[in-house]
PDB file of N, CA and C in Angstrom:
ATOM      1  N   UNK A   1      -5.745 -26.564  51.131  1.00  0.00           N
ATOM      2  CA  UNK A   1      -6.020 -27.365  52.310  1.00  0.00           C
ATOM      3  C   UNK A   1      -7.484 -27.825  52.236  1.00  0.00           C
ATOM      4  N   UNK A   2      -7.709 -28.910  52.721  1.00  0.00           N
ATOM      5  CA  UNK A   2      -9.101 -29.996  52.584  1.00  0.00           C
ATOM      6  C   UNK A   2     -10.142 -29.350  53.535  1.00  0.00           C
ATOM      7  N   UNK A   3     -10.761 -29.426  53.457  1.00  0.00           N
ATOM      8  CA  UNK A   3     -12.152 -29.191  54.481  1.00  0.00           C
ATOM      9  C   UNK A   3     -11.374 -29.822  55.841  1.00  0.00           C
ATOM     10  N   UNK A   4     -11.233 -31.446  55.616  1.00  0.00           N
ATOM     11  CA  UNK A   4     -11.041 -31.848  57.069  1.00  0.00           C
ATOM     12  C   UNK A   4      -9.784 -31.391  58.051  1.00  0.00           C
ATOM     13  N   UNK A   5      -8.792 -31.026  57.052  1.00  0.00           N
ATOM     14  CA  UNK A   5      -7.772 -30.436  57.744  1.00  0.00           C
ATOM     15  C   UNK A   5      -8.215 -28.984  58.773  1.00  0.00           C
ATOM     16  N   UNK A   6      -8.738 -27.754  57.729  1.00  0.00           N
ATOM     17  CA  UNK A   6      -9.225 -26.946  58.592  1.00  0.00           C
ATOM     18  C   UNK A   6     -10.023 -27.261  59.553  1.00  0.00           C
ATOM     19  N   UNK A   7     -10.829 -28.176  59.680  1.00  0.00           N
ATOM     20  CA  UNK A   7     -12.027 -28.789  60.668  1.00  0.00           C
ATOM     21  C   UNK A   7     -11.150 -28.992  61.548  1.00  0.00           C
ATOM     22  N   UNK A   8      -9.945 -29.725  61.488  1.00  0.00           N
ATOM     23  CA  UNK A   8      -9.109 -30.579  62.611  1.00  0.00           C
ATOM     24  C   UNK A   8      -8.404 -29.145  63.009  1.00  0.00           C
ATOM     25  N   UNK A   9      -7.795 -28.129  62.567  1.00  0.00           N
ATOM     26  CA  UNK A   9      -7.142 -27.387  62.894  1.00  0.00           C
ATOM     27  C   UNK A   9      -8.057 -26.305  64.131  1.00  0.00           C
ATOM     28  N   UNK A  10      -9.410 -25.728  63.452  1.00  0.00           N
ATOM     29  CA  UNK A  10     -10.378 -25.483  64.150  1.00  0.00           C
ATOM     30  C   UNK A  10     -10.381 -26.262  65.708  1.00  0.00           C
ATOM     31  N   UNK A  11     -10.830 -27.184  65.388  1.00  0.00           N
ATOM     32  CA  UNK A  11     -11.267 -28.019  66.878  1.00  0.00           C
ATOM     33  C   UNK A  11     -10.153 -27.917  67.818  1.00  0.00           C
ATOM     34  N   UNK A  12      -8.849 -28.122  67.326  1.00  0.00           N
ATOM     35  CA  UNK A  12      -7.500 -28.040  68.062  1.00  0.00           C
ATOM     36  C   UNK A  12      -7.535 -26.789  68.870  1.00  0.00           C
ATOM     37  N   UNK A  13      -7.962 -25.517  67.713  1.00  0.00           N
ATOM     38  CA  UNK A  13      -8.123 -23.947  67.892  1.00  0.00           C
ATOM     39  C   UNK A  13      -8.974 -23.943  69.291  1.00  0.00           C
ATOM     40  N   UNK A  14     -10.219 -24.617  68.928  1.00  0.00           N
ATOM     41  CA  UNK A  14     -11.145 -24.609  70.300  1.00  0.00           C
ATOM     42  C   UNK A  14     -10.866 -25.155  71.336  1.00  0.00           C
ATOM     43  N   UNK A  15     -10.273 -26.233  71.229  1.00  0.00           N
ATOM     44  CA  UNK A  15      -9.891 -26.916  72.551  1.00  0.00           C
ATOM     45  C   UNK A  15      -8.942 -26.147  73.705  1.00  0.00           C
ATOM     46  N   UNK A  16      -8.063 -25.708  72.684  1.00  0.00           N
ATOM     47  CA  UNK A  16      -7.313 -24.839  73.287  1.00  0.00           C
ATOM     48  C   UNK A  16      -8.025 -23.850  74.161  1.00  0.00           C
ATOM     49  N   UNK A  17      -8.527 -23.058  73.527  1.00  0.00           N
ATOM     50  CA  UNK A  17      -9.316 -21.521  73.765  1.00  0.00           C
ATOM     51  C   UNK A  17     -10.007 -22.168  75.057  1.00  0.00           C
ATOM     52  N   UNK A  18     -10.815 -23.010  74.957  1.00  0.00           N
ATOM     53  CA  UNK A  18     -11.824 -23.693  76.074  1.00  0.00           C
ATOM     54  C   UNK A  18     -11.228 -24.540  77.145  1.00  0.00           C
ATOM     55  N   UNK A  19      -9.653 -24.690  76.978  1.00  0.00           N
ATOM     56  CA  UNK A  19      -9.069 -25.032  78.143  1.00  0.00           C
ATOM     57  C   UNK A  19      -8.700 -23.795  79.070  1.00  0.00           C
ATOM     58  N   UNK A  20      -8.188 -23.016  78.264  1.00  0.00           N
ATOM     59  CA  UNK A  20      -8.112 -21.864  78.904  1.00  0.00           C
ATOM     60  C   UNK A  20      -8.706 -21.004  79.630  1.00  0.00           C
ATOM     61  N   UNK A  21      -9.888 -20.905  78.692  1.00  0.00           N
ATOM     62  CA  UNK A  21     -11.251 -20.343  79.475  1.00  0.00           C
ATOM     63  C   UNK A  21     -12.112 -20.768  80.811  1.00  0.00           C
ATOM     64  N   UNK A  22     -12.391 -22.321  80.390  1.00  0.00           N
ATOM     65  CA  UNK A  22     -13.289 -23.248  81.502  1.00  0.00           C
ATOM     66  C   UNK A  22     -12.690 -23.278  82.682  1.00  0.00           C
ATOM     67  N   UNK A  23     -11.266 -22.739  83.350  1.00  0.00           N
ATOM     68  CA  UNK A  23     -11.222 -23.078  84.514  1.00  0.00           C
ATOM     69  C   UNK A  23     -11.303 -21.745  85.292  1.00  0.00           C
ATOM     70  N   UNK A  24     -11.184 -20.670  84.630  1.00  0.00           N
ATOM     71  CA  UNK A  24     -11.600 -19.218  85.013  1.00  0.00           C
ATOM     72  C   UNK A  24     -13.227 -19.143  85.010  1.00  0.00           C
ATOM     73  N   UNK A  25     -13.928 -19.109  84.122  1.00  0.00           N
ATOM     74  CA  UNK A  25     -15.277 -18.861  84.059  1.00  0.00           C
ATOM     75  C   UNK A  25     -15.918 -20.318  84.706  1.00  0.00           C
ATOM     76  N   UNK A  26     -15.435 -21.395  84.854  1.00  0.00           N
ATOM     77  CA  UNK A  26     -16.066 -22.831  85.779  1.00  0.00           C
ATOM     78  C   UNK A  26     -16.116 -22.844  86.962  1.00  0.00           C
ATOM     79  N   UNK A  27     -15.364 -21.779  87.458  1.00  0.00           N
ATOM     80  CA  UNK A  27     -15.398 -21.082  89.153  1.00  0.00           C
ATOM     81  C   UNK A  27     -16.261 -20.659  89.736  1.00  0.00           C
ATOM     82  N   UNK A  28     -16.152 -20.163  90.561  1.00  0.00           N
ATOM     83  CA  UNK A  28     -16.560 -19.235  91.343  1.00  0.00           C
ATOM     84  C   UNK A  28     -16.054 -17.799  91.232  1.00  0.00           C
ATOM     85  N   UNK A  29     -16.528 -16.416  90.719  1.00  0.00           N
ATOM     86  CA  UNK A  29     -15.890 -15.545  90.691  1.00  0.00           C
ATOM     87  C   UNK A  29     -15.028 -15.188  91.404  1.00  0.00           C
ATOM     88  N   UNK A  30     -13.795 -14.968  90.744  1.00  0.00           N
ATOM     89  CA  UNK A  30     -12.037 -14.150  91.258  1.00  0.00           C
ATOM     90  C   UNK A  30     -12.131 -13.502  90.471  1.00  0.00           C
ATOM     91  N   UNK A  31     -10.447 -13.317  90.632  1.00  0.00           N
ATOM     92  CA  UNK A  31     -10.391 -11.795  89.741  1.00  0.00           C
ATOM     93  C   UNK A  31      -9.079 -12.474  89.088  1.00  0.00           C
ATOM     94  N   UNK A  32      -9.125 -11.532  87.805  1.00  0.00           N
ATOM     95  CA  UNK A  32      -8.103 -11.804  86.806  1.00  0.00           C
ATOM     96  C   UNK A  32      -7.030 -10.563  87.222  1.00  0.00           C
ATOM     97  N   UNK A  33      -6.022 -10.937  87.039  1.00  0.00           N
ATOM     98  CA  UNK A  33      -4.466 -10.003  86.948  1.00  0.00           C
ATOM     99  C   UNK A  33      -4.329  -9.666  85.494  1.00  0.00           C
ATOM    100  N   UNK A  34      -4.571  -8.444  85.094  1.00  0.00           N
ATOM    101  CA  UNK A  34      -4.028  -8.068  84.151  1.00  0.00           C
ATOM    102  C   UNK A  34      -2.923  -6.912  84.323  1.00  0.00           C
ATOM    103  N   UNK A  35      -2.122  -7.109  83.287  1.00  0.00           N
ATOM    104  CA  UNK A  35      -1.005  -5.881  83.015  1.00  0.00           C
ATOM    105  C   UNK A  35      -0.987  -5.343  81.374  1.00  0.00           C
ATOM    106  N   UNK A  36      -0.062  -4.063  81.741  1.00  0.00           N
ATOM    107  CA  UNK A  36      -0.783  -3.603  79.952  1.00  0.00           C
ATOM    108  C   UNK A  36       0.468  -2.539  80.409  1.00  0.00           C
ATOM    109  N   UNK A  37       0.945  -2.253  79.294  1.00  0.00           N
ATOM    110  CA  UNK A  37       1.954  -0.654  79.125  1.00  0.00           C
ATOM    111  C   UNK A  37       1.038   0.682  78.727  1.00  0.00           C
ATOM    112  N   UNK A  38      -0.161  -0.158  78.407  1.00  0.00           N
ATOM    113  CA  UNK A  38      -1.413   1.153  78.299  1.00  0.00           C
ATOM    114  C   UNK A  38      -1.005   2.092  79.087  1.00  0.00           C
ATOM    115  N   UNK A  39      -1.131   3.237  79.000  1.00  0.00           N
ATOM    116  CA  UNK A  39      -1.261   4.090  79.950  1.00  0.00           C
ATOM    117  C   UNK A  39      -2.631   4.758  81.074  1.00  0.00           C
ATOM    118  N   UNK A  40      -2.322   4.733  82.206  1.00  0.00           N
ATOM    119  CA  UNK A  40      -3.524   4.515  82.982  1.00  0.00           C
ATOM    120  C   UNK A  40      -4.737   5.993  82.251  1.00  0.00           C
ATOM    121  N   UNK A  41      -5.885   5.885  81.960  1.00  0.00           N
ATOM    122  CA  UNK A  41      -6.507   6.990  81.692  1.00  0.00           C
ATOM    123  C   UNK A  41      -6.673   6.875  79.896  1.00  0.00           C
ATOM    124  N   UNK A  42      -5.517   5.690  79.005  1.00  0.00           N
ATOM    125  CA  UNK A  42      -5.556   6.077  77.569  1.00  0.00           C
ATOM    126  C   UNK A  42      -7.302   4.882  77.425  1.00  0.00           C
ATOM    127  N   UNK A  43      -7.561   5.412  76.029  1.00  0.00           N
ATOM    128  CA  UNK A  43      -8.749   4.495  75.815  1.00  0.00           C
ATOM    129  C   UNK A  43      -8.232   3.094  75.427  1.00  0.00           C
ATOM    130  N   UNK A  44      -6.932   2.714  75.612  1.00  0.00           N
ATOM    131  CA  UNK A  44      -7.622   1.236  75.577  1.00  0.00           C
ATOM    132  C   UNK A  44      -7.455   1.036  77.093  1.00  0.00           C
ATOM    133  N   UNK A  45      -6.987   1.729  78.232  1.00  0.00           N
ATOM    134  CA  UNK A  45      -7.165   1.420  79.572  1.00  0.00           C
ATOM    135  C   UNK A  45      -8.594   1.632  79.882  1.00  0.00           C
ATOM    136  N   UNK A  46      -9.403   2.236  79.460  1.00  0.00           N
ATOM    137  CA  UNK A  46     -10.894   2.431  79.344  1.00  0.00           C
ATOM    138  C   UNK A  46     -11.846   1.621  78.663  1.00  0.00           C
ATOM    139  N   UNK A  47     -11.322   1.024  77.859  1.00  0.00           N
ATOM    140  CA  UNK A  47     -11.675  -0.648  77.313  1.00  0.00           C
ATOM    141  C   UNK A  47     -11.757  -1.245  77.818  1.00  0.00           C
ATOM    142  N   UNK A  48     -10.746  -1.705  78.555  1.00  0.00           N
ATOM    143  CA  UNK A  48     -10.522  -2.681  79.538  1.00  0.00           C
ATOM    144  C   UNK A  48     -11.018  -2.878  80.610  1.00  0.00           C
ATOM    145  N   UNK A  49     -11.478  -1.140  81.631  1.00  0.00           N
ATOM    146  CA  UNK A  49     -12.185  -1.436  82.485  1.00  0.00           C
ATOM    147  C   UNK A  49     -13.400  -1.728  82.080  1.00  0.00           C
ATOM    148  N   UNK A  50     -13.986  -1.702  80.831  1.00  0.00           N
ATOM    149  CA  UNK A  50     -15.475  -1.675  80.459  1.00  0.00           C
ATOM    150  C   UNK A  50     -15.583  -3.082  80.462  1.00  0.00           C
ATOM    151  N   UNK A  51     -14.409  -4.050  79.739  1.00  0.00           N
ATOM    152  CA  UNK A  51     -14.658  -5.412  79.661  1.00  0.00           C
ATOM    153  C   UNK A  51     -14.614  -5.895  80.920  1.00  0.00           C
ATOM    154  N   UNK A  52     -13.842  -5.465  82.188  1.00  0.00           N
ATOM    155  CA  UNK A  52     -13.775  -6.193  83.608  1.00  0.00           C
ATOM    156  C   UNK A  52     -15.518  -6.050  83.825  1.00  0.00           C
ATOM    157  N   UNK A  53     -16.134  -4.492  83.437  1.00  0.00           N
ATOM    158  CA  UNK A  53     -17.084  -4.496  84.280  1.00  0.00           C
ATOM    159  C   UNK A  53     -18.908  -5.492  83.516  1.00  0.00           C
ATOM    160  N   UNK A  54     -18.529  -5.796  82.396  1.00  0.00           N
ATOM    161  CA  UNK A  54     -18.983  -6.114  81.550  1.00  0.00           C
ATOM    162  C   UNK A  54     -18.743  -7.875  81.928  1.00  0.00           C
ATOM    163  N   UNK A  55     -17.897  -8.420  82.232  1.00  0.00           N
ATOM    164  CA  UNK A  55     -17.347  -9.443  83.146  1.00  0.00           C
ATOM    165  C   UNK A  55     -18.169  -9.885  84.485  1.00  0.00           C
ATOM    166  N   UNK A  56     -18.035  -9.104  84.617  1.00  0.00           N
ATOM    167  CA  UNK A  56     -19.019  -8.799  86.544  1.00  0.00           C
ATOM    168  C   UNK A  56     -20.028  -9.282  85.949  1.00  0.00           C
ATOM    169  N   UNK A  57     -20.800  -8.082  85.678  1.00  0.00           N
ATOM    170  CA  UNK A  57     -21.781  -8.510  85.138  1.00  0.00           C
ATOM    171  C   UNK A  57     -22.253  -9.370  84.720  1.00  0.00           C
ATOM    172  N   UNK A  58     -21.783 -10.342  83.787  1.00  0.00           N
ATOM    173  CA  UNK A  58     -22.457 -11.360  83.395  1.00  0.00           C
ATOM    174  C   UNK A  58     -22.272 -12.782  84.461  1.00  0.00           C
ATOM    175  N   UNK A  59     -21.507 -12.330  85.630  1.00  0.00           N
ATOM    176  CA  UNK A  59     -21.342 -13.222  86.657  1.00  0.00           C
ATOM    177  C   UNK A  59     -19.718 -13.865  86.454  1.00  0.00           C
ATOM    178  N   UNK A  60     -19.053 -13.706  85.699  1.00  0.00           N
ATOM    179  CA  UNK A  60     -17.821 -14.089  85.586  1.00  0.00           C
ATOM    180  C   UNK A  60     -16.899 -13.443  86.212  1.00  0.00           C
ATOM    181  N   UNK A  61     -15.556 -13.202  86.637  1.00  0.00           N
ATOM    182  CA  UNK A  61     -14.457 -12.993  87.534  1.00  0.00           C
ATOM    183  C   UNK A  61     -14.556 -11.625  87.186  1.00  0.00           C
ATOM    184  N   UNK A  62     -13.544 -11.034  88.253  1.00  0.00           N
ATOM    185  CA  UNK A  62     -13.359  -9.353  88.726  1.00  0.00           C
ATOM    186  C   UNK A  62     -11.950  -9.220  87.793  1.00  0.00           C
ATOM    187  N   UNK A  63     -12.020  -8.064  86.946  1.00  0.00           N
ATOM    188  CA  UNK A  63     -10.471  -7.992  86.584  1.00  0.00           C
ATOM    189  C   UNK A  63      -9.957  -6.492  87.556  1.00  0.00           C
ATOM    190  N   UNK A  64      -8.469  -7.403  87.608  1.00  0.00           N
ATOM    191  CA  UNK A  64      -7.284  -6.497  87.975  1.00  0.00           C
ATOM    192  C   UNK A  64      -6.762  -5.545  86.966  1.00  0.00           C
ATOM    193  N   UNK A  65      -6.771  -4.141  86.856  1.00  0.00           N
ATOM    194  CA  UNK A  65      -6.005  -4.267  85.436  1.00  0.00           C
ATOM    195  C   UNK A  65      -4.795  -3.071  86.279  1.00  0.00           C
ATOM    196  N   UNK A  66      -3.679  -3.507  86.154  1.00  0.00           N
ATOM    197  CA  UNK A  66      -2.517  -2.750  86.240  1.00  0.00           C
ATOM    198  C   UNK A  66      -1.464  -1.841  84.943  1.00  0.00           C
ATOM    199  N   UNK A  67      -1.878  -0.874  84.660  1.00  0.00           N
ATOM    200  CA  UNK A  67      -1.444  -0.141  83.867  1.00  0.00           C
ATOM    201  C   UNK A  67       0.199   0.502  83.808  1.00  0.00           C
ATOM    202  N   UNK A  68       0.067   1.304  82.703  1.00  0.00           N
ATOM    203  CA  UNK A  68       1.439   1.650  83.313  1.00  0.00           C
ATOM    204  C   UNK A  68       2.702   1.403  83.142  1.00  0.00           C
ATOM    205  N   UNK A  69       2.811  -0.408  82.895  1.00  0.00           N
ATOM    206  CA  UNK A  69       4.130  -0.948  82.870  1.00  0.00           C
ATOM    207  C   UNK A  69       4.726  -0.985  84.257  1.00  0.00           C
ATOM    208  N   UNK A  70       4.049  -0.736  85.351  1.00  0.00           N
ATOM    209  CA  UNK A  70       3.614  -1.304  86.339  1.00  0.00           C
ATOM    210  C   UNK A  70       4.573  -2.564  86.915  1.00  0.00           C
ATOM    211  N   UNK A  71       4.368  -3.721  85.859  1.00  0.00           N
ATOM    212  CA  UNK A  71       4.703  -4.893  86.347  1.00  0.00           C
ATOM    213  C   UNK A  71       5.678  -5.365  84.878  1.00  0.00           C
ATOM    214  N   UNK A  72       6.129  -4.478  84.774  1.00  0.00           N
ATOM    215  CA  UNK A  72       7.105  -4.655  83.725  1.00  0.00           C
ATOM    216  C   UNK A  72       7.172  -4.380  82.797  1.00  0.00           C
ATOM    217  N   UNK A  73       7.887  -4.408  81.790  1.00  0.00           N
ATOM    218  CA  UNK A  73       8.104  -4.622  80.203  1.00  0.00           C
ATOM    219  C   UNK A  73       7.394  -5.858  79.845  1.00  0.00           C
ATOM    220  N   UNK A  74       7.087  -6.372  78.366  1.00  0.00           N
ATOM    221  CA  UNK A  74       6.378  -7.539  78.165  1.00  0.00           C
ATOM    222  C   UNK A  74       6.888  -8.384  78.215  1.00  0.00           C
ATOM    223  N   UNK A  75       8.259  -8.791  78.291  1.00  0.00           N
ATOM    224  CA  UNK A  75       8.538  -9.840  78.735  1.00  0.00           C
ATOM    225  C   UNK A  75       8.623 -10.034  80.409  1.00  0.00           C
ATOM    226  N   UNK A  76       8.916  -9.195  81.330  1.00  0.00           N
ATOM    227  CA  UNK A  76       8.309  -9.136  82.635  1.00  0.00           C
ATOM    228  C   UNK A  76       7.293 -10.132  82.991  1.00  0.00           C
ATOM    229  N   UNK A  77       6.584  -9.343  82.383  1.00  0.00           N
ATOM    230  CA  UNK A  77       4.559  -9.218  82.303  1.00  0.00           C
ATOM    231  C   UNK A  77       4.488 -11.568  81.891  1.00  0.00           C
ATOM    232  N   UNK A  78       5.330 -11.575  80.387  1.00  0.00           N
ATOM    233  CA  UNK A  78       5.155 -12.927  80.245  1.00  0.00           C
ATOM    234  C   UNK A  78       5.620 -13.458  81.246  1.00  0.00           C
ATOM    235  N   UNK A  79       6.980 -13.512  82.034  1.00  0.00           N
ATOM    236  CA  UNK A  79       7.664 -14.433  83.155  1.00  0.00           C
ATOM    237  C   UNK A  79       6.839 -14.227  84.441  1.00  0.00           C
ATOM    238  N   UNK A  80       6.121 -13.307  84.471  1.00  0.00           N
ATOM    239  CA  UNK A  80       4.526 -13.135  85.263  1.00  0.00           C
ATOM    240  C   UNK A  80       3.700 -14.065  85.574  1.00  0.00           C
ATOM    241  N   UNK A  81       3.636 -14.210  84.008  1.00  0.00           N
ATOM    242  CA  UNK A  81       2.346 -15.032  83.524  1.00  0.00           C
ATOM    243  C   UNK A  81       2.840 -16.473  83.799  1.00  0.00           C
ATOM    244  N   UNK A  82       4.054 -16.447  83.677  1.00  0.00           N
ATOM    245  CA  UNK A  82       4.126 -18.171  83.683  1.00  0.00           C
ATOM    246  C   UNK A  82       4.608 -18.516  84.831  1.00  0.00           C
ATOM    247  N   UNK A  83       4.553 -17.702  86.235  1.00  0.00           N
ATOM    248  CA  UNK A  83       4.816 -17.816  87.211  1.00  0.00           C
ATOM    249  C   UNK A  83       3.542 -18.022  88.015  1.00  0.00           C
ATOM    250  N   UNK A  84       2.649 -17.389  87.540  1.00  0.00           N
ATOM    251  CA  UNK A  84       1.033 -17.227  88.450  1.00  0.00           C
ATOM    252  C   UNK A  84       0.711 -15.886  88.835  1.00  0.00           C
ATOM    253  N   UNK A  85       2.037 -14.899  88.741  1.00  0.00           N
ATOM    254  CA  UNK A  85       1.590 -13.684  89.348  1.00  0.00           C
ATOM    255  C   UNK A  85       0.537 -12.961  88.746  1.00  0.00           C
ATOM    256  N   UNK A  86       0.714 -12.886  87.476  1.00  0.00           N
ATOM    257  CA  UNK A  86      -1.091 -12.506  86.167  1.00  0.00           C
ATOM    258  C   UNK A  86      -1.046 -13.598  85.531  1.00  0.00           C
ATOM    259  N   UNK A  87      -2.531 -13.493  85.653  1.00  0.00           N
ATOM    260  CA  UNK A  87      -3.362 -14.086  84.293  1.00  0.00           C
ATOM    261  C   UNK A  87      -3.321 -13.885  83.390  1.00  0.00           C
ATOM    262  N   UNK A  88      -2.881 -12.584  83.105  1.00  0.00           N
ATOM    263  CA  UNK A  88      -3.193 -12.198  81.746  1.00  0.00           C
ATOM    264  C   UNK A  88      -2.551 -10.749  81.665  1.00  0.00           C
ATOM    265  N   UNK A  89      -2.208 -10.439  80.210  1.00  0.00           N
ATOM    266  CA  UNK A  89      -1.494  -9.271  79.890  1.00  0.00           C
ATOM    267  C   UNK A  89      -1.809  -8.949  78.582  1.00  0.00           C
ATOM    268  N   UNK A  90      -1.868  -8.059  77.869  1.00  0.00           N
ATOM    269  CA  UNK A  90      -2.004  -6.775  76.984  1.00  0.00           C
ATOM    270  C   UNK A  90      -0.953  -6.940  76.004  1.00  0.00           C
ATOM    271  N   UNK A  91      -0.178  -7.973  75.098  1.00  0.00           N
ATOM    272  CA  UNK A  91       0.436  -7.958  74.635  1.00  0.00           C
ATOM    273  C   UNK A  91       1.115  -7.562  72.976  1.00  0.00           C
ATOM    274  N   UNK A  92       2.261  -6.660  72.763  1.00  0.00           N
ATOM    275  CA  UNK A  92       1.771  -6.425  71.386  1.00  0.00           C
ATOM    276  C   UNK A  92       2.857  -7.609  70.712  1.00  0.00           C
ATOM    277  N   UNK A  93       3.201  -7.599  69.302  1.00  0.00           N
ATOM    278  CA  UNK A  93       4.558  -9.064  69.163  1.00  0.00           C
ATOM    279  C   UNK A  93       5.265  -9.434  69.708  1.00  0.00           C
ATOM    280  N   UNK A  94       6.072  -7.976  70.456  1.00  0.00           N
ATOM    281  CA  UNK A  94       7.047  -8.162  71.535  1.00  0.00           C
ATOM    282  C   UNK A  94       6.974  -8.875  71.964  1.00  0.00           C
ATOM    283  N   UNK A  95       5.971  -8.760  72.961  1.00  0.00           N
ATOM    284  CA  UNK A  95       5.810  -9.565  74.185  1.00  0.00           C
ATOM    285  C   UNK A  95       4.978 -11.458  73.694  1.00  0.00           C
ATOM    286  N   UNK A  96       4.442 -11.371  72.248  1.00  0.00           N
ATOM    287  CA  UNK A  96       4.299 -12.910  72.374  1.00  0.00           C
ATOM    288  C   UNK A  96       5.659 -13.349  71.596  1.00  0.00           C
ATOM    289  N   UNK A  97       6.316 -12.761  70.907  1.00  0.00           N
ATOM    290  CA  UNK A  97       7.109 -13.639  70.932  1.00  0.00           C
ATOM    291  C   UNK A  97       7.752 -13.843  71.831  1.00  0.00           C
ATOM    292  N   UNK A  98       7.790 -13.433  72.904  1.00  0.00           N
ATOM    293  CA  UNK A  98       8.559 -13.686  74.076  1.00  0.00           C
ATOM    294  C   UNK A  98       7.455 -15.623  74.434  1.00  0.00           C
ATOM    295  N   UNK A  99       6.316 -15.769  74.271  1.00  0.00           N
ATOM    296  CA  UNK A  99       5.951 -16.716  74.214  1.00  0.00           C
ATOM    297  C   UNK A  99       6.276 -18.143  73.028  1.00  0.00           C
ATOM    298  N   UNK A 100       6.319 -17.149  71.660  1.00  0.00           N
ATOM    299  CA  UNK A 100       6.451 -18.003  70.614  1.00  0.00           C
ATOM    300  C   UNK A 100       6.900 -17.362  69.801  1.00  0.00           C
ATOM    301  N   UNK A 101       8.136 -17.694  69.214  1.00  0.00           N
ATOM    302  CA  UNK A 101       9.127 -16.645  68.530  1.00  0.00           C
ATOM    303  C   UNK A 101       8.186 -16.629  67.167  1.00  0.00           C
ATOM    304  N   UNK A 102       7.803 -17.483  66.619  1.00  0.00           N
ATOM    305  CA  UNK A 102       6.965 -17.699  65.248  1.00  0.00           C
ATOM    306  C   UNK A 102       6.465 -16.020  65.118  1.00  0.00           C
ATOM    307  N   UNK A 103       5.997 -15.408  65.911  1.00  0.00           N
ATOM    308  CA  UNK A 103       4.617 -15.055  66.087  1.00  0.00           C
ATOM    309  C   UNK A 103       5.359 -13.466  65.435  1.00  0.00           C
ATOM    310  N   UNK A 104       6.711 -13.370  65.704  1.00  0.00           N
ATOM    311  CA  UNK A 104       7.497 -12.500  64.584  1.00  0.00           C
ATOM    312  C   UNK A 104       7.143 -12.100  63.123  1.00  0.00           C
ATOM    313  N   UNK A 105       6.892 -13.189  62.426  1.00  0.00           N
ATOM    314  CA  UNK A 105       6.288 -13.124  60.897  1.00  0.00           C
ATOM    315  C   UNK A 105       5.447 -12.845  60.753  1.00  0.00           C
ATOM    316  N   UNK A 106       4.388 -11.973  62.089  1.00  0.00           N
ATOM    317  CA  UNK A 106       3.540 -10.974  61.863  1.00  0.00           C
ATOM    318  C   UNK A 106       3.542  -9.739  61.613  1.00  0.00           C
ATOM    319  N   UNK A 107       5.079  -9.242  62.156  1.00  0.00           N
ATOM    320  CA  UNK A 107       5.152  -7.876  61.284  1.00  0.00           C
ATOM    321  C   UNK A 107       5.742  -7.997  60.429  1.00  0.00           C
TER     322      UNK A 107
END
């Protein structure tokens, strides 16, 4: 693949990422909905609160984080997401291919 192809693929990469991002962090601080099957107390649920608070901090939104499985299985958690109820979720293949089956030929 050419230089310009990756260049074009890149920028696509960013645009994306920065659509996503700019209307959360272009605000006014809220809070993000997260869900996770983490278990409440494991270290990556302790990650997570470090990144909400790490978040704050730098003036950007409050995270929610709901542990647990809580709010479902990952596909739950996705029909969540594409409803408005979270922002955001903890997902392992399962749950993106529940977004994009492709994403299978990662394991």
């Amino acid at each position: 693949m050419n230089w310009k192809a990756r260049l074009g693929r890149m920028g696509i990469t960013l645009v994306i990422l920065s659509g996503l991002t700019i209307p959360v962090w272009g605000q006014a601080p809220g809070r993000i909905k997260l869900a996770t099957l983490a278990p409440r107390g494991s270290s990556l649920h302790r990650i997570l609160i470090e990144m909400g608070q790490k978040w704050q901090k730098a003036g950007g939104p409050g995270l929610t984080i709901d542990p647990d499985g809580v709010k479902g299985g990952e596909a739950a958690m996705v029909r969540r997401m594409r409803t408005g109820e979270l922002q955001a979720g903890m997902l392992t293949v399962v749950g993106l291919s529940e977004i994009d089956h492709s994403v299978t030929a990662l394991q």
